[in-house]
C-alpha atoms as a PDB file:
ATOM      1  CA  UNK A   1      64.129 102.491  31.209  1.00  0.00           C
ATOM      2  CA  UNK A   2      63.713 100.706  27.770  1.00  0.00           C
ATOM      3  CA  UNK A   3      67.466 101.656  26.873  1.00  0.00           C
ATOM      4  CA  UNK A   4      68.958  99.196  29.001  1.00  0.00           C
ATOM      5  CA  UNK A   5      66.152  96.968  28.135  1.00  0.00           C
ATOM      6  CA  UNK A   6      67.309  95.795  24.558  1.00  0.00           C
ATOM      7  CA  UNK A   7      69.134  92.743  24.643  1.00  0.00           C
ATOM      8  CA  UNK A   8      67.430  89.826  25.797  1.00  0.00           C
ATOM      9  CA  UNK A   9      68.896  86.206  26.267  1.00  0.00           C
ATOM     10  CA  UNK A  10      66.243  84.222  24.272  1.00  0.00           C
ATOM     11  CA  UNK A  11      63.488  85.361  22.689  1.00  0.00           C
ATOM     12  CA  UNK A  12      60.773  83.370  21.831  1.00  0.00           C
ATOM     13  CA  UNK A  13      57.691  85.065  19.176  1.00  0.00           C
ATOM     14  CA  UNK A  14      54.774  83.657  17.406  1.00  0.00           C
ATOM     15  CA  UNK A  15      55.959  80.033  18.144  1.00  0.00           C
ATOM     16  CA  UNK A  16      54.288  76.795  19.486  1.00  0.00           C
ATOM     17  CA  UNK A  17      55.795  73.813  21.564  1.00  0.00           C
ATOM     18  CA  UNK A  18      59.695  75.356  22.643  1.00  0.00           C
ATOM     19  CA  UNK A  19      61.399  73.628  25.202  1.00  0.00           C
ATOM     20  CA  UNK A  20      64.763  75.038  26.736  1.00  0.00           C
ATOM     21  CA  UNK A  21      66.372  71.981  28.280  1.00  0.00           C
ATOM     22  CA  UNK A  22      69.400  72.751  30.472  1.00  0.00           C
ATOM     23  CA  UNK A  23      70.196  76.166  29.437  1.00  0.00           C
ATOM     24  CA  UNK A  24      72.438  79.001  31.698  1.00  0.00           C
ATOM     25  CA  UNK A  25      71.893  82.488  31.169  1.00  0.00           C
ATOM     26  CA  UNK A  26      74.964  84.377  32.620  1.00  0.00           C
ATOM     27  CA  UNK A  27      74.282  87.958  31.654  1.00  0.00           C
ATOM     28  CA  UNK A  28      72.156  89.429  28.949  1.00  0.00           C
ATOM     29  CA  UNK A  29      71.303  93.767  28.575  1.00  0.00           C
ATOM     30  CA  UNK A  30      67.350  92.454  28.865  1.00  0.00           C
ATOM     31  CA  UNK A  31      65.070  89.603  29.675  1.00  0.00           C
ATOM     32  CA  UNK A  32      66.615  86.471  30.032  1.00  0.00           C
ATOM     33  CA  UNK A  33      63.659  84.722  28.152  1.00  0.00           C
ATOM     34  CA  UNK A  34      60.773  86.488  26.746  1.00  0.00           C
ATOM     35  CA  UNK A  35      58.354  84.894  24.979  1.00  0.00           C
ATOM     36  CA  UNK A  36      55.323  87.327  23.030  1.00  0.00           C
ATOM     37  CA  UNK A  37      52.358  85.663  21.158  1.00  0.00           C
ATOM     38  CA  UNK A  38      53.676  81.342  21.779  1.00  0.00           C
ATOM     39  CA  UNK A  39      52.807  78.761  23.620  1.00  0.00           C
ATOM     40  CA  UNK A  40      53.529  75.273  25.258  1.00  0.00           C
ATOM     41  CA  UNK A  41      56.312  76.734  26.713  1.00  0.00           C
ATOM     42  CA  UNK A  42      58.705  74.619  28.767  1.00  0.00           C
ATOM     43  CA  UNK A  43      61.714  75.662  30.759  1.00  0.00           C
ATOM     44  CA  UNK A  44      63.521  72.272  32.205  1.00  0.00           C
ATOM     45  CA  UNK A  45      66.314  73.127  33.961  1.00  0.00           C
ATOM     46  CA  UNK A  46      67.719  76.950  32.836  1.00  0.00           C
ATOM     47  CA  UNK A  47      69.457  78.888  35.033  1.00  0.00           C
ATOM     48  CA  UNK A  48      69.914  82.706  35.067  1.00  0.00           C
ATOM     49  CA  UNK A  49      72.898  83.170  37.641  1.00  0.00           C
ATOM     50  CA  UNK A  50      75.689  85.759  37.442  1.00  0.00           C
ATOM     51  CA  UNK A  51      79.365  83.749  35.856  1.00  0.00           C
ATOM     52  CA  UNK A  52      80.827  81.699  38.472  1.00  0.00           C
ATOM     53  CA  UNK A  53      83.746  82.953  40.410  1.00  0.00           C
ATOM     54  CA  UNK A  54      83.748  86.425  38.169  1.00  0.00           C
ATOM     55  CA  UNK A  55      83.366  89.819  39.869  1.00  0.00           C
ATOM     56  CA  UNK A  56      79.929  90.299  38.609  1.00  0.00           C
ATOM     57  CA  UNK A  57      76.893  90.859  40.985  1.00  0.00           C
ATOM     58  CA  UNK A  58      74.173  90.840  38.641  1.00  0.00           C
ATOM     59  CA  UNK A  59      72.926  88.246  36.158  1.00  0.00           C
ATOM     60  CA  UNK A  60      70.650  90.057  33.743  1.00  0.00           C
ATOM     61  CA  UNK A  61      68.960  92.935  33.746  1.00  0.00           C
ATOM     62  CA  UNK A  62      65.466  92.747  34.003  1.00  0.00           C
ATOM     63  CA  UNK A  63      62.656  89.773  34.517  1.00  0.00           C
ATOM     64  CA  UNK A  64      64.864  85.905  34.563  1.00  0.00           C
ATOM     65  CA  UNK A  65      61.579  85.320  32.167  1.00  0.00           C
ATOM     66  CA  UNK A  66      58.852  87.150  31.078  1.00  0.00           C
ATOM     67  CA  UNK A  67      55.359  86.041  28.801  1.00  0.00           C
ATOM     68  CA  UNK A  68      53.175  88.031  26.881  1.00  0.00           C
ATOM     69  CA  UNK A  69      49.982  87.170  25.430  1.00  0.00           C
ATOM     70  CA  UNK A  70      50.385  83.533  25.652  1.00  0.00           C
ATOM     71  CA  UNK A  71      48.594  80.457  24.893  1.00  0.00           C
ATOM     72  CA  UNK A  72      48.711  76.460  25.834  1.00  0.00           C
ATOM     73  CA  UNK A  73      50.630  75.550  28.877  1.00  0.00           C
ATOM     74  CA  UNK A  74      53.722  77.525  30.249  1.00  0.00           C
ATOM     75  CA  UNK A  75      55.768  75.261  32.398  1.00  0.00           C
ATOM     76  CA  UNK A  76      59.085  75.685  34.488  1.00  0.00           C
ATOM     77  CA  UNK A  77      60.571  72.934  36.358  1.00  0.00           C
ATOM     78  CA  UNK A  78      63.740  72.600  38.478  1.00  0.00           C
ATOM     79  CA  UNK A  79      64.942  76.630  37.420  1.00  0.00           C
ATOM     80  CA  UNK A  80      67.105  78.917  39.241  1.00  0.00           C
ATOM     81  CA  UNK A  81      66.257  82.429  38.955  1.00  0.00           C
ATOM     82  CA  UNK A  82      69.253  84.588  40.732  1.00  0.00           C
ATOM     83  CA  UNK A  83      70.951  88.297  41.356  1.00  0.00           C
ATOM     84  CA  UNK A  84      68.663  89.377  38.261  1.00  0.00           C
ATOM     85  CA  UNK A  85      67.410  93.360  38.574  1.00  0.00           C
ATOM     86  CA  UNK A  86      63.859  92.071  38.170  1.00  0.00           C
ATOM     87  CA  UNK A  87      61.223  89.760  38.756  1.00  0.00           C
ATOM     88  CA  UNK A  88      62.086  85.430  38.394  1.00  0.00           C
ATOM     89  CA  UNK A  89      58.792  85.534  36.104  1.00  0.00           C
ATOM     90  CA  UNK A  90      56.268  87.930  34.603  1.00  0.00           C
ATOM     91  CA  UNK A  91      53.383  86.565  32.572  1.00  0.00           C
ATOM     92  CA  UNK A  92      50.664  88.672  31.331  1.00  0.00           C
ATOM     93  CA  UNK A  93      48.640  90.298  28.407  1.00  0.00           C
ATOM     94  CA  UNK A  94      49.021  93.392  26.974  1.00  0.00           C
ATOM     95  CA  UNK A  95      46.271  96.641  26.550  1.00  0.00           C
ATOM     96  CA  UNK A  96      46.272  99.094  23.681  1.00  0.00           C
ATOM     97  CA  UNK A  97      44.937 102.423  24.745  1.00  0.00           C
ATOM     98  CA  UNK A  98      41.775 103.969  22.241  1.00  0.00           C
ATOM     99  CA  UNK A  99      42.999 106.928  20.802  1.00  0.00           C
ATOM    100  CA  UNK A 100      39.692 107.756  18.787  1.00  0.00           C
ATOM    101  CA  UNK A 101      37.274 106.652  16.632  1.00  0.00           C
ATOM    102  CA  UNK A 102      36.848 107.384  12.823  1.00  0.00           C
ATOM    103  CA  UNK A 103      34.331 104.604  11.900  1.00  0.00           C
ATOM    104  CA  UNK A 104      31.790 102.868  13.521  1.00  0.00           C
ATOM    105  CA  UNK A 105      33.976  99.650  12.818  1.00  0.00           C
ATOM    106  CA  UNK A 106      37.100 101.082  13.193  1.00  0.00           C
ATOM    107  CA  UNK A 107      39.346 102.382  16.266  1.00  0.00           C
ATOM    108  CA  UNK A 108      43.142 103.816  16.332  1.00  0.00           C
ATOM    109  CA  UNK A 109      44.803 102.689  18.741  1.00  0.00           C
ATOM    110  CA  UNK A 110      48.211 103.202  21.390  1.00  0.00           C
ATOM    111  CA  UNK A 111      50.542 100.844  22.467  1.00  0.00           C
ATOM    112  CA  UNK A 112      51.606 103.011  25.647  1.00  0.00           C
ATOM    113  CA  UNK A 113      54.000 101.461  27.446  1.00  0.00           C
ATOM    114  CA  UNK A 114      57.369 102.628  25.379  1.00  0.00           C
ATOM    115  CA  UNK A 115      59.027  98.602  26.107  1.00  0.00           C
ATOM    116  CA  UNK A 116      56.192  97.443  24.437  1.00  0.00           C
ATOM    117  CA  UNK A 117      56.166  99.120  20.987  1.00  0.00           C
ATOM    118  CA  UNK A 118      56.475  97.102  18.019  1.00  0.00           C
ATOM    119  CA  UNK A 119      54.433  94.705  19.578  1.00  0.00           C
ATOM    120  CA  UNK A 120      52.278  92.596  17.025  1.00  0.00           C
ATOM    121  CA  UNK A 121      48.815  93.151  19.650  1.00  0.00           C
ATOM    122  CA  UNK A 122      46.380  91.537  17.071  1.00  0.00           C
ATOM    123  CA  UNK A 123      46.279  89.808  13.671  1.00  0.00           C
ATOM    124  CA  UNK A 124      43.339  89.542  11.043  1.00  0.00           C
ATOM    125  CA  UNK A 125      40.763  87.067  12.116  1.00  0.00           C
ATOM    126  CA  UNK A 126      41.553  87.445  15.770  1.00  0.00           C
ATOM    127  CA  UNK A 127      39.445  88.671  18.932  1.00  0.00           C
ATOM    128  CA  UNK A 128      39.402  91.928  21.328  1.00  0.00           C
ATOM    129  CA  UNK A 129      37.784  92.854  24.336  1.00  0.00           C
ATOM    130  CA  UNK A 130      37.096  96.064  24.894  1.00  0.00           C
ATOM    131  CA  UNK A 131      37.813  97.328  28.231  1.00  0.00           C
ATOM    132  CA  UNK A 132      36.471 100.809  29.936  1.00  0.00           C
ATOM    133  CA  UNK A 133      39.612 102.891  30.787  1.00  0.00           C
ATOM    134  CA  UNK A 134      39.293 103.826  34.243  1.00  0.00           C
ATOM    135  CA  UNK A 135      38.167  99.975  35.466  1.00  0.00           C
ATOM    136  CA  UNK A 136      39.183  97.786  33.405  1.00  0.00           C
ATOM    137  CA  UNK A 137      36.285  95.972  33.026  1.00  0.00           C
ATOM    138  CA  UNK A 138      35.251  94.318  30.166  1.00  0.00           C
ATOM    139  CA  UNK A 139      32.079  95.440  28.363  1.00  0.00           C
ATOM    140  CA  UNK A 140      32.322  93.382  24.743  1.00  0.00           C
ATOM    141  CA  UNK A 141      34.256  92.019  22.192  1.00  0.00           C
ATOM    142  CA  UNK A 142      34.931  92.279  18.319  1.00  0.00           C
ATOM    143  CA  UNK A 143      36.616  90.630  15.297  1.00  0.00           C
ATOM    144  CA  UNK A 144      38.853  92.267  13.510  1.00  0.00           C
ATOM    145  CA  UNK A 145      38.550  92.572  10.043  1.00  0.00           C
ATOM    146  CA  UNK A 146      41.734  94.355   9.303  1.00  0.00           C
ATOM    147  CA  UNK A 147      45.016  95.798  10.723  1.00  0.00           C
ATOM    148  CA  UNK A 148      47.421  98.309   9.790  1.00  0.00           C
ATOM    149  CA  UNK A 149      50.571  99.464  11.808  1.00  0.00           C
ATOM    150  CA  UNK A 150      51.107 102.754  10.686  1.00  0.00           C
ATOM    151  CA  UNK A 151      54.640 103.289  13.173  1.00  0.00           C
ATOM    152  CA  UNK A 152      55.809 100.918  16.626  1.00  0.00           C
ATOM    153  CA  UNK A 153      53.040 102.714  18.771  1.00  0.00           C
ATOM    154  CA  UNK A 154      50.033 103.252  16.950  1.00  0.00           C
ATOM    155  CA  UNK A 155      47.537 100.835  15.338  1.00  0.00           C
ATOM    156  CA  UNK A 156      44.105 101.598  13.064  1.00  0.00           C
ATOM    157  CA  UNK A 157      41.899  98.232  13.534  1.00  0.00           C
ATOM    158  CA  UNK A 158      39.254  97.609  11.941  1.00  0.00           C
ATOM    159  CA  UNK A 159      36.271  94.936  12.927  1.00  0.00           C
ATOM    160  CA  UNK A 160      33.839  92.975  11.066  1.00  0.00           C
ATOM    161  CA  UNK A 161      30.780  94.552  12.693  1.00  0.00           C
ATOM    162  CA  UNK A 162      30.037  97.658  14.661  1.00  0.00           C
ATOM    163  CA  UNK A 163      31.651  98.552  18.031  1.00  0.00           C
ATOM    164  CA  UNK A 164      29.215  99.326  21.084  1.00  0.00           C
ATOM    165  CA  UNK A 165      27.810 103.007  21.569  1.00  0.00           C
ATOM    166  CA  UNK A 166      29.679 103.320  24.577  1.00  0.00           C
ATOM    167  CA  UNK A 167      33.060 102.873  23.388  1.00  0.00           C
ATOM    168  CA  UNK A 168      34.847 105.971  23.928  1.00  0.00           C
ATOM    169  CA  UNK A 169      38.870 107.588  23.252  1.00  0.00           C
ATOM    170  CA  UNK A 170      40.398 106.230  26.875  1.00  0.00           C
ATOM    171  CA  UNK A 171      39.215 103.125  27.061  1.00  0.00           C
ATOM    172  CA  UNK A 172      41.718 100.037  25.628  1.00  0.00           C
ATOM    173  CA  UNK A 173      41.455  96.683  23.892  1.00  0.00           C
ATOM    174  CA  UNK A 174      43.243  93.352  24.571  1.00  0.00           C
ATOM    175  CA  UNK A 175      43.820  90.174  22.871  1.00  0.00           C
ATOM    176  CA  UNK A 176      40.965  87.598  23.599  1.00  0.00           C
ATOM    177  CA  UNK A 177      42.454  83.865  23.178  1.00  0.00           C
ATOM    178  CA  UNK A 178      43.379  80.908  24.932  1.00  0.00           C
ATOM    179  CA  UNK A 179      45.252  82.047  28.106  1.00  0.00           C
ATOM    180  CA  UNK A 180      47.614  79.888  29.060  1.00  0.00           C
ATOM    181  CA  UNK A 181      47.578  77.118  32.036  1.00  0.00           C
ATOM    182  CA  UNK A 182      51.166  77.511  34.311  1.00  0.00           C
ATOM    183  CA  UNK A 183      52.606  75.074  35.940  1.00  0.00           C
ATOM    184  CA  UNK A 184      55.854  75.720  38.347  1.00  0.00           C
ATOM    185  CA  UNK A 185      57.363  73.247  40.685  1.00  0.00           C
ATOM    186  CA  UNK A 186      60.574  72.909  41.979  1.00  0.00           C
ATOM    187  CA  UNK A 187      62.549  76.314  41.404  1.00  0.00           C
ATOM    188  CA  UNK A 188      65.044  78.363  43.262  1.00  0.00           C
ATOM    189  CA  UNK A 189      64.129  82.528  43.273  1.00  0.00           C
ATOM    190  CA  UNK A 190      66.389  84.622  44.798  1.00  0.00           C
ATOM    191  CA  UNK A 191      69.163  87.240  45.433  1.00  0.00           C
ATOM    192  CA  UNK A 192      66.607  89.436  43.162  1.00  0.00           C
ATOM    193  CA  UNK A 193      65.647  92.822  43.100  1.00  0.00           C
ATOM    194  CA  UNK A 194      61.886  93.561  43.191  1.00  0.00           C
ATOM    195  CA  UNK A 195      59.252  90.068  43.502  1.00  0.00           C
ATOM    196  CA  UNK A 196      58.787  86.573  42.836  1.00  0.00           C
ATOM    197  CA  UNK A 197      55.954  85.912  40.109  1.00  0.00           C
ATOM    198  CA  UNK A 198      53.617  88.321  39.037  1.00  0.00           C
ATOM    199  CA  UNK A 199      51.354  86.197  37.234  1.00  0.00           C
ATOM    200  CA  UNK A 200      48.203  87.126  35.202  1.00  0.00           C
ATOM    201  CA  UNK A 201      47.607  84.569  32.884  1.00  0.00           C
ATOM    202  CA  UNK A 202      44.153  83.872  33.786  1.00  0.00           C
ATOM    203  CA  UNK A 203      44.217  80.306  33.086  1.00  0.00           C
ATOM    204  CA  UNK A 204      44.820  76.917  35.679  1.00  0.00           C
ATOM    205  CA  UNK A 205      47.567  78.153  38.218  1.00  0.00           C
ATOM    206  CA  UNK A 206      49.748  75.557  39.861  1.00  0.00           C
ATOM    207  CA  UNK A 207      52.715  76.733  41.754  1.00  0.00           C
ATOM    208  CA  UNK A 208      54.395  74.197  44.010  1.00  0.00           C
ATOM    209  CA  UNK A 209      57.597  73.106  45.707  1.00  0.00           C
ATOM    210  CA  UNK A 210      59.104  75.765  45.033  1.00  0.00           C
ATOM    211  CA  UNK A 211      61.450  78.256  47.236  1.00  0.00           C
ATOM    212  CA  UNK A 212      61.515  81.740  47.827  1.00  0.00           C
ATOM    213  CA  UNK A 213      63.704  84.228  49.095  1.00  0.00           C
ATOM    214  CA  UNK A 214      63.113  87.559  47.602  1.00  0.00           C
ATOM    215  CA  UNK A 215      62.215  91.251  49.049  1.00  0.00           C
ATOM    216  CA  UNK A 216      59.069  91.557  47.760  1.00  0.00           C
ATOM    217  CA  UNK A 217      56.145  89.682  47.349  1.00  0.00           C
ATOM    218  CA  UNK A 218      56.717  85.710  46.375  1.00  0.00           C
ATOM    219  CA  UNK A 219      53.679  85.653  44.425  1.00  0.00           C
ATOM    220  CA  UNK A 220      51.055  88.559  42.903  1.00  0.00           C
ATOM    221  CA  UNK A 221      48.340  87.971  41.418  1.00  0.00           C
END
């Protein structure tokens, strides 16, 4: 649950062009790196491994990484990803639920999942798609005009023309942008609970020399 989910190693937010050169993550309450909203993202050489000759089975407690509405080119290189509760990587966007619909221009929405509230989904100027609720297929896309967080979870948004007739309270919206291009060669994944890389960043995908020995799947797309 999101209690135990608080303390991350790094985090990295609203940033462009980070490397992490060499770093060791021994044990963090979290994430070992999360990054939200950056890009051209390199990780040469980290290492999330429980302390050497200590007692301790687990090296932190969630994802080794983890990227969220991303941009540019996420790279990791030479990374060893161990005894972490979950997955080596996670990188993916984030929905907002539709709550309802005052205006024709305007939309209050949910951030739903409770580890992702406070989460900065959109920013004046910026693009959503909207998405129908029960496929999640796309079926347009807006500017906003205006945002205003009223609390962590819920958003009004407001666009610079009108939304489509059959936009309804269910459906969700998500951050249109530059998705990022990944590039991972040469890492380690293991003693883990859960997968390898769940990766939906919808850009280039190269994954390569790289090993694997974790109890679920290596790689989800």
């Amino acid at each position: 649950g999101p209690l135990y989910r608080q303390i991350p190693g790094i985090t990295i937010s609203d940033c462009n062009g980070v490397t992490l050169d060499s770093v060791t993550i021994y044990h963090c309450g979290g994430m070992g790196v999360i990054a939200q909203r950056s890009g051209n993202i390199l990780l040469d050489r980290v290492t999330v491994t429980p302390l050497p000759n200590s007692k301790r089975m687990i090296s932190v407690t969630a994802d080794a990484t983890h990227f969220v509405n991303c941009f540019g080119k996420i790279e990791m290189r030479y990374c060893l990803f161990e005894n972490q509760i979950d997955d080596p990587s996670n990188i993916h966007g984030i929905y907002a639920k539709i709550i309802r619909q005052p205006k024709e221009d305007e939309i209050i929405v949910q951030l739903v999942h409770p580890q992702q509230f406070g989460f900065d989904l959109v920013k004046s100027g910026e693009h959503l798609e909207l998405v129908h609720g029960p496929s999640l297929m796309t079926y347009g896309a807006a500017q906003v005009k205006s945002v205003e967080y009223f609390n962590k979870e819920f958003i009004r948004i407001q666009f610079t023309q009108t939304l489509p007739n059959d936009l309804k309270p269910g459906d969700a919206v998500a951050a249109l942008g530059n998705y990022p291009e990944l590039y991972i060669q040469h890492c380690i994944m293991r003693g883990n609970r859960a997968r390898g890389f769940l990766l939906n960043n919808r850009g280039k995908t190269v994954v390569e020399y790289n090993y694997f020995h974790v109890p679920g799947s290596a790689i989800l797309f």
